[in-house]
PDB file of N, CA and C in Angstrom:
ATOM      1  N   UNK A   1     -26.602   4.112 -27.110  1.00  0.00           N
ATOM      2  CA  UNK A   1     -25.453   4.634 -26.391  1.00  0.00           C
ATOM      3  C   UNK A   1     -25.829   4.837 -24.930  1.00  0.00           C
ATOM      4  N   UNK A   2     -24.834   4.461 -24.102  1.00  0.00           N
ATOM      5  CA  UNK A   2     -25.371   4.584 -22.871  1.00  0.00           C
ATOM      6  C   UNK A   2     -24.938   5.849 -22.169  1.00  0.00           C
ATOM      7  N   UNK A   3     -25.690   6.214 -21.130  1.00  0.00           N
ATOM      8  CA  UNK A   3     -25.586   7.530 -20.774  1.00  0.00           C
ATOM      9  C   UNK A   3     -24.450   7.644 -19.792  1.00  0.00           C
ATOM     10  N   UNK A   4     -23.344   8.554 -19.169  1.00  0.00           N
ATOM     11  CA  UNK A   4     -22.519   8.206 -18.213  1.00  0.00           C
ATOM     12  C   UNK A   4     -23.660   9.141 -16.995  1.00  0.00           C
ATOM     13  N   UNK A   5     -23.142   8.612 -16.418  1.00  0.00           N
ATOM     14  CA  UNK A   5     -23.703   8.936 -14.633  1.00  0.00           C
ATOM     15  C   UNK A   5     -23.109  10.055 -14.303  1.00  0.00           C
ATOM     16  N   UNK A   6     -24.116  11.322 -13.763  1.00  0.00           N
ATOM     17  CA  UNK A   6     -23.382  12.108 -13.555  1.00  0.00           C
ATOM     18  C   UNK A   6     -22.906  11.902 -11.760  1.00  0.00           C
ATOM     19  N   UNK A   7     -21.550  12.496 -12.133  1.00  0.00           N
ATOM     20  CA  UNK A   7     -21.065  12.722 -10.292  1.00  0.00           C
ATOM     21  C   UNK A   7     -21.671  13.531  -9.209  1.00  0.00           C
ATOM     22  N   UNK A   8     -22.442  13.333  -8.439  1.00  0.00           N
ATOM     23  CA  UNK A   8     -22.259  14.120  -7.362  1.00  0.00           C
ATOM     24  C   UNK A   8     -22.281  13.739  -6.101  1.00  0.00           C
ATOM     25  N   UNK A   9     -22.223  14.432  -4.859  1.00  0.00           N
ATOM     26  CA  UNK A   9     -21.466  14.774  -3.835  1.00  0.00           C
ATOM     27  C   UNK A   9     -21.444  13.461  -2.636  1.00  0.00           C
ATOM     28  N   UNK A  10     -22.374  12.444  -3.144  1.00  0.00           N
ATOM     29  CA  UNK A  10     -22.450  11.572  -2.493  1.00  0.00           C
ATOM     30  C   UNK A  10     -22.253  10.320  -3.626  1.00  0.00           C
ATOM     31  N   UNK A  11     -22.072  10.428  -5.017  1.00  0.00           N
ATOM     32  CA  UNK A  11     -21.423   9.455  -5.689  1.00  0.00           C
ATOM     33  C   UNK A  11     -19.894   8.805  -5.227  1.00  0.00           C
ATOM     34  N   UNK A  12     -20.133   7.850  -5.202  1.00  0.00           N
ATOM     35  CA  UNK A  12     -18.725   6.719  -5.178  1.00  0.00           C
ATOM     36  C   UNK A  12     -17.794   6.384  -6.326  1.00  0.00           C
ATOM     37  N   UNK A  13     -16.923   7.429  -6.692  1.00  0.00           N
ATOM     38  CA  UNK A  13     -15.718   6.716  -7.558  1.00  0.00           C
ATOM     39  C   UNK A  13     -14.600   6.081  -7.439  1.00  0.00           C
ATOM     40  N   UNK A  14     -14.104   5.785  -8.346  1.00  0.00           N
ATOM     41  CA  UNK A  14     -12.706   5.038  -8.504  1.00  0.00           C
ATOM     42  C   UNK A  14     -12.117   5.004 -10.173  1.00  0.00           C
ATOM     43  N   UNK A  15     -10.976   4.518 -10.062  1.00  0.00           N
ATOM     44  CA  UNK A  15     -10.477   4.498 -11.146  1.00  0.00           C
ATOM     45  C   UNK A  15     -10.880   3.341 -12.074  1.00  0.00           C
ATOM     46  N   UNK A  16     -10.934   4.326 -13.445  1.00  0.00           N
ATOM     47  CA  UNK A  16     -11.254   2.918 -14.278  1.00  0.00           C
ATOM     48  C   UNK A  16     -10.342   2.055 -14.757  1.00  0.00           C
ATOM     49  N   UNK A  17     -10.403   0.653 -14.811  1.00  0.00           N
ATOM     50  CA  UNK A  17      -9.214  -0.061 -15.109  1.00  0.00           C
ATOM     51  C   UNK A  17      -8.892   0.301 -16.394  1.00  0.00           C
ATOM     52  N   UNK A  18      -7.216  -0.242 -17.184  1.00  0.00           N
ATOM     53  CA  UNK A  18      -7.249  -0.371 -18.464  1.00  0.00           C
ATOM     54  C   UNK A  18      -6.386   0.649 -18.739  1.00  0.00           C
ATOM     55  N   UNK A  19      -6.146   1.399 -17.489  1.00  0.00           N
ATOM     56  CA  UNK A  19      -5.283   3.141 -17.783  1.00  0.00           C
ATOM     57  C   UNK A  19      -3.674   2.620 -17.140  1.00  0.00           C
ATOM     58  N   UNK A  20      -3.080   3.136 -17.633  1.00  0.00           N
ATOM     59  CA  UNK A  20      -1.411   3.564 -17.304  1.00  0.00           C
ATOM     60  C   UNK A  20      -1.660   4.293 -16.784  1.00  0.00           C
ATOM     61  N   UNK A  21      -0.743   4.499 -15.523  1.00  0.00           N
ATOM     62  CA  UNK A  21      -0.514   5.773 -15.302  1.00  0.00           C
ATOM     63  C   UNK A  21       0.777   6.367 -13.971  1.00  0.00           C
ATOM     64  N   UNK A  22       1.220   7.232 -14.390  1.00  0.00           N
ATOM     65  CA  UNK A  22       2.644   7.273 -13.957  1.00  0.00           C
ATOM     66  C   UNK A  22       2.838   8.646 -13.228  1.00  0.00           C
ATOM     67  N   UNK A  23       3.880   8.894 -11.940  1.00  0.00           N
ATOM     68  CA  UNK A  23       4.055  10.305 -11.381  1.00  0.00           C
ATOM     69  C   UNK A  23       5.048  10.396 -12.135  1.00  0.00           C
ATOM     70  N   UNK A  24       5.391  12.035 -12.601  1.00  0.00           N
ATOM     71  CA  UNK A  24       6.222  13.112 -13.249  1.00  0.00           C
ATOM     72  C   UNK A  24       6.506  14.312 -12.340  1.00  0.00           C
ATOM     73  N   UNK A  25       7.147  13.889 -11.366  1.00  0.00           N
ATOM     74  CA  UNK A  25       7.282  14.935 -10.542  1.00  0.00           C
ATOM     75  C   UNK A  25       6.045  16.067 -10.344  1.00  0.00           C
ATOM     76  N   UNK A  26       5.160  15.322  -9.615  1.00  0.00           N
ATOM     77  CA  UNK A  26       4.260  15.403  -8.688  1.00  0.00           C
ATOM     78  C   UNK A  26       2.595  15.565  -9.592  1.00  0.00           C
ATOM     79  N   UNK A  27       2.924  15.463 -11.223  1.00  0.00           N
ATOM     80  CA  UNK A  27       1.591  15.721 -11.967  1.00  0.00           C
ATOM     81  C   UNK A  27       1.772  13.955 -12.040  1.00  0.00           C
ATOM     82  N   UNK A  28       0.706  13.956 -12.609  1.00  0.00           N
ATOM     83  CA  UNK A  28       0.226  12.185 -12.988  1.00  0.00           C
ATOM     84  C   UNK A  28      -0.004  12.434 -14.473  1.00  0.00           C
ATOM     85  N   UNK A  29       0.646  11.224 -15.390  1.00  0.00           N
ATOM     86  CA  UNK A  29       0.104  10.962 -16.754  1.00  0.00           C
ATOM     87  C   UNK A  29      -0.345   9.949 -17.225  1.00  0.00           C
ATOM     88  N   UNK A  30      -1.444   9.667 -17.925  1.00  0.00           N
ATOM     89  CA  UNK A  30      -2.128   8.494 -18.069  1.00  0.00           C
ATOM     90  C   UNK A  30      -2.213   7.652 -19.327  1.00  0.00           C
ATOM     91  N   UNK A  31      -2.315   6.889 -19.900  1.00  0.00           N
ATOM     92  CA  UNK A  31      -2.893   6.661 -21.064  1.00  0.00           C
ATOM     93  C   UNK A  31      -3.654   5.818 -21.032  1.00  0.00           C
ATOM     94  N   UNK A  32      -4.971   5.726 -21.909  1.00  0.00           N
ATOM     95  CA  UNK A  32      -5.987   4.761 -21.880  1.00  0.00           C
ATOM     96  C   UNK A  32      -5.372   4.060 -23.132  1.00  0.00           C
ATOM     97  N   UNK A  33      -4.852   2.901 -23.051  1.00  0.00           N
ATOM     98  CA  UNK A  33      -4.113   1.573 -24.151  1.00  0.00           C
ATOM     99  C   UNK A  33      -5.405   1.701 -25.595  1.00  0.00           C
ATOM    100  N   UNK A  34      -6.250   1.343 -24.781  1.00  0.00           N
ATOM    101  CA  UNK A  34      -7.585   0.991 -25.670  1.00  0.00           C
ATOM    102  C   UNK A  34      -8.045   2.026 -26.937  1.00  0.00           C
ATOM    103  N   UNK A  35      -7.621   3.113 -26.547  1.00  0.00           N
ATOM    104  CA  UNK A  35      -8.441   4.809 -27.592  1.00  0.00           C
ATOM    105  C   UNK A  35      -7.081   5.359 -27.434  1.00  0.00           C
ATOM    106  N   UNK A  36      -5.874   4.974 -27.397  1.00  0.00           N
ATOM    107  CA  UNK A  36      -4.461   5.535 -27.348  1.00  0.00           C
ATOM    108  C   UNK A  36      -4.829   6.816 -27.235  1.00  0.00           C
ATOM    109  N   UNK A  37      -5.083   7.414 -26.080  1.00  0.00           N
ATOM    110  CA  UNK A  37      -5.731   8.637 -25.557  1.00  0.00           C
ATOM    111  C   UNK A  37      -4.906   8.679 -24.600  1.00  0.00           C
ATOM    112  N   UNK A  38      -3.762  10.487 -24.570  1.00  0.00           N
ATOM    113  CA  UNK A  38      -3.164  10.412 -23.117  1.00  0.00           C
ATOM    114  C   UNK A  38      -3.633  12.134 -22.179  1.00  0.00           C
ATOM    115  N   UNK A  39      -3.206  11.442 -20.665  1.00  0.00           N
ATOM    116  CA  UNK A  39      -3.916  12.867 -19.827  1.00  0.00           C
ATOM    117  C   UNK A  39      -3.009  13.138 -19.236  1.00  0.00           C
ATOM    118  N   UNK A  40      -2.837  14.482 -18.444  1.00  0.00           N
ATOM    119  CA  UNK A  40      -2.021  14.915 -17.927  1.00  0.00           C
ATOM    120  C   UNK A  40      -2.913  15.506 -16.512  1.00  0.00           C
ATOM    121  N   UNK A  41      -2.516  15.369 -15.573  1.00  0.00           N
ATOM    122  CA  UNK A  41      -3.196  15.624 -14.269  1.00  0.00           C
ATOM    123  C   UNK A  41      -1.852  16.287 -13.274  1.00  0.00           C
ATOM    124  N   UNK A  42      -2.411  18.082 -13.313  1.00  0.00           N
ATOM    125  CA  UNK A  42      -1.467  18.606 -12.144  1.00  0.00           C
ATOM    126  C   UNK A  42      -1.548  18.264 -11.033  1.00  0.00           C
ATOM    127  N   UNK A  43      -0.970  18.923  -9.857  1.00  0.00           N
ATOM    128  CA  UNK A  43      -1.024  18.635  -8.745  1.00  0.00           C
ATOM    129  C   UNK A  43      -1.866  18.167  -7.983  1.00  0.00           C
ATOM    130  N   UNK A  44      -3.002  18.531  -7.916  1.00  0.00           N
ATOM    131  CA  UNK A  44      -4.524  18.866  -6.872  1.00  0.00           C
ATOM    132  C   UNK A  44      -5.173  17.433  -8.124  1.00  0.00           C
ATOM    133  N   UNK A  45      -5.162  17.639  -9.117  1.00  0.00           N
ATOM    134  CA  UNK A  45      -5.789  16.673 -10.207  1.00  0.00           C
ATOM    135  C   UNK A  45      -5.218  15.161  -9.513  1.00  0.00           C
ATOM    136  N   UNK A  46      -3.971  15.392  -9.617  1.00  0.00           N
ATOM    137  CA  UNK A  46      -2.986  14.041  -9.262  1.00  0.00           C
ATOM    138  C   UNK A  46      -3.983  13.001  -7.784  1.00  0.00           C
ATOM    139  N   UNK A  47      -3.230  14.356  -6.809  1.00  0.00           N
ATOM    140  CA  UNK A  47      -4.179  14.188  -5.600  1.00  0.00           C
ATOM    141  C   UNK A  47      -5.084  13.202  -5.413  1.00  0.00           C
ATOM    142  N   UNK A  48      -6.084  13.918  -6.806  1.00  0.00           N
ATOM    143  CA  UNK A  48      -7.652  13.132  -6.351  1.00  0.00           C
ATOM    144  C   UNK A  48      -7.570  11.555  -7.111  1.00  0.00           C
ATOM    145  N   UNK A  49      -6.419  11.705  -7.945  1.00  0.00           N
ATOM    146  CA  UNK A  49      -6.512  10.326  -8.647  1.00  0.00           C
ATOM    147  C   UNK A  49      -5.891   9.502  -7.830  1.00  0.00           C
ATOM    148  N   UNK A  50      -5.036   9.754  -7.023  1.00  0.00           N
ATOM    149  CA  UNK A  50      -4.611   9.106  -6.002  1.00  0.00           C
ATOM    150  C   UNK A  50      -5.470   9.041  -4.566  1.00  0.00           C
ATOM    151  N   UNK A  51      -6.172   9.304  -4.825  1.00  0.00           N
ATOM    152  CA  UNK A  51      -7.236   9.118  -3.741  1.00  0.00           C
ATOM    153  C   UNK A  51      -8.257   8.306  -4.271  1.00  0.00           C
ATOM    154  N   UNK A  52      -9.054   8.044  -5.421  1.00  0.00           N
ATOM    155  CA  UNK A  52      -9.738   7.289  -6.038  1.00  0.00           C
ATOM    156  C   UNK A  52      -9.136   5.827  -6.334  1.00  0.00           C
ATOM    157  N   UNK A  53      -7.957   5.715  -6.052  1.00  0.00           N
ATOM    158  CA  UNK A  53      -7.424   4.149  -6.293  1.00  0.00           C
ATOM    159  C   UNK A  53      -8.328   2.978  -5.973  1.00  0.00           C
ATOM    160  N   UNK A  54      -9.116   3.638  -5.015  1.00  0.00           N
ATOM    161  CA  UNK A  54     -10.262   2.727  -4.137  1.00  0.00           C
ATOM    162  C   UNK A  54     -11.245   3.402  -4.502  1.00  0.00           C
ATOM    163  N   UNK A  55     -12.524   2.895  -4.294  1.00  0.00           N
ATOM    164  CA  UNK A  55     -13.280   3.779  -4.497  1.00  0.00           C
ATOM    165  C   UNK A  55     -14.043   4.808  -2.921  1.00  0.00           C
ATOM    166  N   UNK A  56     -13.862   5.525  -3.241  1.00  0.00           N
ATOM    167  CA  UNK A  56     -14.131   6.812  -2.413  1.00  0.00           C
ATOM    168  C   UNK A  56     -15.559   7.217  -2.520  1.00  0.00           C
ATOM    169  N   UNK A  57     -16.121   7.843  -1.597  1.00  0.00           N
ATOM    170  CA  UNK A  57     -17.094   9.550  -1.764  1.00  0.00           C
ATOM    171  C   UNK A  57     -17.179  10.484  -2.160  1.00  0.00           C
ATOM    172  N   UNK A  58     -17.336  11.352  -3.284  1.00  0.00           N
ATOM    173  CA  UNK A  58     -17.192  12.874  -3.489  1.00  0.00           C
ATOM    174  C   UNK A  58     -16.770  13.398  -2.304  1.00  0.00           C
ATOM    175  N   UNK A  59     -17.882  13.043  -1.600  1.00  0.00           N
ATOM    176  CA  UNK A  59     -17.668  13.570  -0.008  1.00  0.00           C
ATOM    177  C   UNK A  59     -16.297  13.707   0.811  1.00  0.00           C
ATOM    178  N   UNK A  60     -16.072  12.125   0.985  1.00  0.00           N
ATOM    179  CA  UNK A  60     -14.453  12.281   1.509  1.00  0.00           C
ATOM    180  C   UNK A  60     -13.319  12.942   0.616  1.00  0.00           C
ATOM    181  N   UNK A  61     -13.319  13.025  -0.783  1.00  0.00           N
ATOM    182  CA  UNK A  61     -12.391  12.904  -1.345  1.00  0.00           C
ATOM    183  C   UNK A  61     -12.522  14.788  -0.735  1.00  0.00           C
ATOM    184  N   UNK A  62     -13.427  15.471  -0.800  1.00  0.00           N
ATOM    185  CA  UNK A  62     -13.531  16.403  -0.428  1.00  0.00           C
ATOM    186  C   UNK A  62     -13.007  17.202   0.902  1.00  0.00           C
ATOM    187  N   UNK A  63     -13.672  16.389   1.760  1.00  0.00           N
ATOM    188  CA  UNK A  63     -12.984  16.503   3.384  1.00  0.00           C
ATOM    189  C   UNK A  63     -11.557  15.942   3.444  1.00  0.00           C
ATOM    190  N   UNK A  64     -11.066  15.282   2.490  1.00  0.00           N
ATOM    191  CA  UNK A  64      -8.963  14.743   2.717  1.00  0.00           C
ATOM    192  C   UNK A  64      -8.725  16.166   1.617  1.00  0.00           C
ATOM    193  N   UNK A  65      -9.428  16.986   0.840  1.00  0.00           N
ATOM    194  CA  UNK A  65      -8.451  17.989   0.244  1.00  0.00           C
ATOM    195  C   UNK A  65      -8.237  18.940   0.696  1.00  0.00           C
ATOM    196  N   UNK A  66      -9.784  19.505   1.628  1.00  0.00           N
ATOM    197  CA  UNK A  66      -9.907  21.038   3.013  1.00  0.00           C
ATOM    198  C   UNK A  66      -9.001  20.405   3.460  1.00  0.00           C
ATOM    199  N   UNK A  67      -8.788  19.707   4.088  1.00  0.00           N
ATOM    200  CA  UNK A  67      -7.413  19.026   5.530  1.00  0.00           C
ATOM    201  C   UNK A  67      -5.878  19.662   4.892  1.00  0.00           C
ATOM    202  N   UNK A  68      -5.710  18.916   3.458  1.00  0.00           N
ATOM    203  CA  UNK A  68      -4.373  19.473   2.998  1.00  0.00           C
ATOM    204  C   UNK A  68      -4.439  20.890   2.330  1.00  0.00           C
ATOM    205  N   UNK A  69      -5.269  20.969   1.802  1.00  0.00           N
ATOM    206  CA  UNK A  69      -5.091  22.653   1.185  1.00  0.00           C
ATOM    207  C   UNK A  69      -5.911  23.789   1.644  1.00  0.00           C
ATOM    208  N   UNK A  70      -5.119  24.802   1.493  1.00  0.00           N
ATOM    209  CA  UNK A  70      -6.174  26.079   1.893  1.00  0.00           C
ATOM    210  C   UNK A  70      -6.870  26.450   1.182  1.00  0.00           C
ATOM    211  N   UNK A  71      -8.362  25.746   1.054  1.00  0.00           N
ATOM    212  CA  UNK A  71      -8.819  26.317   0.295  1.00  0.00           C
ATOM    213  C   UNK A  71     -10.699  26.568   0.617  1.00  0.00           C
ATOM    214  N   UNK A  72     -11.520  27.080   0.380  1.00  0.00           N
ATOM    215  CA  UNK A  72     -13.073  26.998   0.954  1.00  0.00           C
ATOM    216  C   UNK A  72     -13.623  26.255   0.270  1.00  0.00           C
ATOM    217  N   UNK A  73     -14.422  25.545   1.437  1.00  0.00           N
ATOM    218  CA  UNK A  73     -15.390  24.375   1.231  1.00  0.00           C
ATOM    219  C   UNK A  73     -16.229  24.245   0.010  1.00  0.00           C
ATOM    220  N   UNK A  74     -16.940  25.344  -0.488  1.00  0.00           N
ATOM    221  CA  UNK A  74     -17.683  25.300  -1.391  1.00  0.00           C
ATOM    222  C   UNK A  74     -17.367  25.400  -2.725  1.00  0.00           C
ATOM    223  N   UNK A  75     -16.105  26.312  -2.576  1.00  0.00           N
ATOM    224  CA  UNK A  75     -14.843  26.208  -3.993  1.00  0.00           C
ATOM    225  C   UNK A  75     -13.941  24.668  -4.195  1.00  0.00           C
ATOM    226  N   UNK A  76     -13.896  24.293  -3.299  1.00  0.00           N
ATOM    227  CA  UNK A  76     -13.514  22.588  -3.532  1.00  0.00           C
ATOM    228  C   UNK A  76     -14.418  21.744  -3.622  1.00  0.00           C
ATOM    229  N   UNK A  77     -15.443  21.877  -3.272  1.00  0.00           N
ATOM    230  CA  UNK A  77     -16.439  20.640  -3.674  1.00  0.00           C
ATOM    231  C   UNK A  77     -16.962  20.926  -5.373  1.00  0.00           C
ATOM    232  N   UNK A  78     -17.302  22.337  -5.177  1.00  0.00           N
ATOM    233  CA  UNK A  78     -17.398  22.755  -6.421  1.00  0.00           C
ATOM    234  C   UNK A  78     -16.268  22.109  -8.038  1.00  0.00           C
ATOM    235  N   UNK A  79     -15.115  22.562  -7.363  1.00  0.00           N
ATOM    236  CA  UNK A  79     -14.138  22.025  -8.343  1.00  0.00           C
ATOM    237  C   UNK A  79     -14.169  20.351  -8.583  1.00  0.00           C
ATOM    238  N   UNK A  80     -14.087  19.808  -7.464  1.00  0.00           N
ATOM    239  CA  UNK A  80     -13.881  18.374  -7.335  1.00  0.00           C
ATOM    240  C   UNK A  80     -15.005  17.889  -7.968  1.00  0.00           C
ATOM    241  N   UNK A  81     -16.357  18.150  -8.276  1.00  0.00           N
ATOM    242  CA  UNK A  81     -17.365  17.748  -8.963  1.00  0.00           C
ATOM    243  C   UNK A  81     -17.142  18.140 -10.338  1.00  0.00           C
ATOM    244  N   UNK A  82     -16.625  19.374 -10.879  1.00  0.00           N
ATOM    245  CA  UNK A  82     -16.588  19.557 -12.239  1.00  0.00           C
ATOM    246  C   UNK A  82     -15.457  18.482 -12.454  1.00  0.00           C
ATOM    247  N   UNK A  83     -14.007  18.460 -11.653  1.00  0.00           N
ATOM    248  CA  UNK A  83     -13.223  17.507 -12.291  1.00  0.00           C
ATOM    249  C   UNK A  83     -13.756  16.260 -12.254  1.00  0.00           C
ATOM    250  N   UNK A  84     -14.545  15.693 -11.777  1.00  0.00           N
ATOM    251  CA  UNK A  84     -14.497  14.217 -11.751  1.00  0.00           C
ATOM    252  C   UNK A  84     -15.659  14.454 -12.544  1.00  0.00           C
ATOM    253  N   UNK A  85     -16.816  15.247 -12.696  1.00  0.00           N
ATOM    254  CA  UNK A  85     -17.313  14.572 -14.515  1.00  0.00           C
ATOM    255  C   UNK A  85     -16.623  14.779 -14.926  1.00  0.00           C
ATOM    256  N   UNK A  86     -15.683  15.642 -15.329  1.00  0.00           N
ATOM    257  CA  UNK A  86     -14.899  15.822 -16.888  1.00  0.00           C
ATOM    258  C   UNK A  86     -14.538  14.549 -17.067  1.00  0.00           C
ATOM    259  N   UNK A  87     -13.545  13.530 -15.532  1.00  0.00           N
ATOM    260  CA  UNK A  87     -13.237  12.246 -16.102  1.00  0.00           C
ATOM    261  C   UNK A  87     -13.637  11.617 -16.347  1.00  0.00           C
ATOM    262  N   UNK A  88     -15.448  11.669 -15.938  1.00  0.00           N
ATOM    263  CA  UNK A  88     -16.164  10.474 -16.225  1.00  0.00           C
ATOM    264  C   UNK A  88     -16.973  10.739 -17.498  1.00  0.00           C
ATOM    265  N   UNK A  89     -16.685  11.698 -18.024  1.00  0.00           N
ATOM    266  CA  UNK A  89     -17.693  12.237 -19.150  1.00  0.00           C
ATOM    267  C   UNK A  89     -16.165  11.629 -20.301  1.00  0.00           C
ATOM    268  N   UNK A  90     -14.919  11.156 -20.459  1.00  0.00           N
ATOM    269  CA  UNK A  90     -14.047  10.891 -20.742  1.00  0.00           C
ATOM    270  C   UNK A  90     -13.722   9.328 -20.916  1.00  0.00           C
ATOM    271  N   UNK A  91     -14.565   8.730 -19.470  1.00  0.00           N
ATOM    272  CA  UNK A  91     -14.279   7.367 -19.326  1.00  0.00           C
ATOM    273  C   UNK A  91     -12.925   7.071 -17.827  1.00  0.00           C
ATOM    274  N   UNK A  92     -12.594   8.017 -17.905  1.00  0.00           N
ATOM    275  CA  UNK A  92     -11.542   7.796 -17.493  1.00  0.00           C
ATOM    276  C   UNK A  92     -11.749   7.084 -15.270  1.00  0.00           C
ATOM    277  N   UNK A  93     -12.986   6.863 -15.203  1.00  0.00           N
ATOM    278  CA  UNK A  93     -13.187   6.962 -13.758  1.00  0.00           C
ATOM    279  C   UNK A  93     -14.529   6.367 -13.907  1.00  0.00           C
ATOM    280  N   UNK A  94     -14.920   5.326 -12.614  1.00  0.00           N
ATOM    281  CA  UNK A  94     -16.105   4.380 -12.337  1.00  0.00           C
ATOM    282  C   UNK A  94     -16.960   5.046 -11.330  1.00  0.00           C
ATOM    283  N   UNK A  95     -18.521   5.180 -11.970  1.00  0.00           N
ATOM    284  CA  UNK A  95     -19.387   6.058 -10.890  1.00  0.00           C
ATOM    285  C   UNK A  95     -20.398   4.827 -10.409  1.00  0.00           C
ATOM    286  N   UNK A  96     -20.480   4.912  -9.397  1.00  0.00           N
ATOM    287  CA  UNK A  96     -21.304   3.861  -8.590  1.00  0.00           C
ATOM    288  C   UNK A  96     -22.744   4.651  -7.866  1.00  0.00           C
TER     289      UNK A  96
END
């Protein structure tokens, strides 16, 4: 079994192919076709999946969320690293 990569702050993600995924007034929902597995992503979640379309930086994805939200640096990088393993510990997202 292979191991997933963990994320951090200078890892490069993006989305993994193979997913649906649709806005619902302003959350995102996904389904992976393959493990008929579905997600639900609020606001700030949405955000980052829409920012990963390409593949990104922890880093930037970090510095475009301080810009839009009020929130401290170390509490958003913080968060943005637990969410993006959760997706990649899921499958749901490509770590480079």
């Amino acid at each position: 079994m292979a191991l997933k990569k963990l994320v951090a702050i200078h890892t490069v993600v993006t989305q993994a192919p193979g997913l649906l995924a649709a806005d619902m007034d302003g959350e995102t929902v996904m389904l992976n076709i393959e493990k008929g597995t579905y997600y639900g992503l609020d606001g700030i979640g949405s955000r980052i999946w829409q920012l990963i379309e390409k593949p990104h930086t922890v880093r930037s994805i970090v510095a475009t969320l301080l810009e839009e939200y009020d929130v401290e640096g170390t509490a958003c990088q913080n968060d943005v690293l637990d969410f993006l393993n959760q997706l990649s510990s899921k499958g749901l997202i490509l770590v480079a």
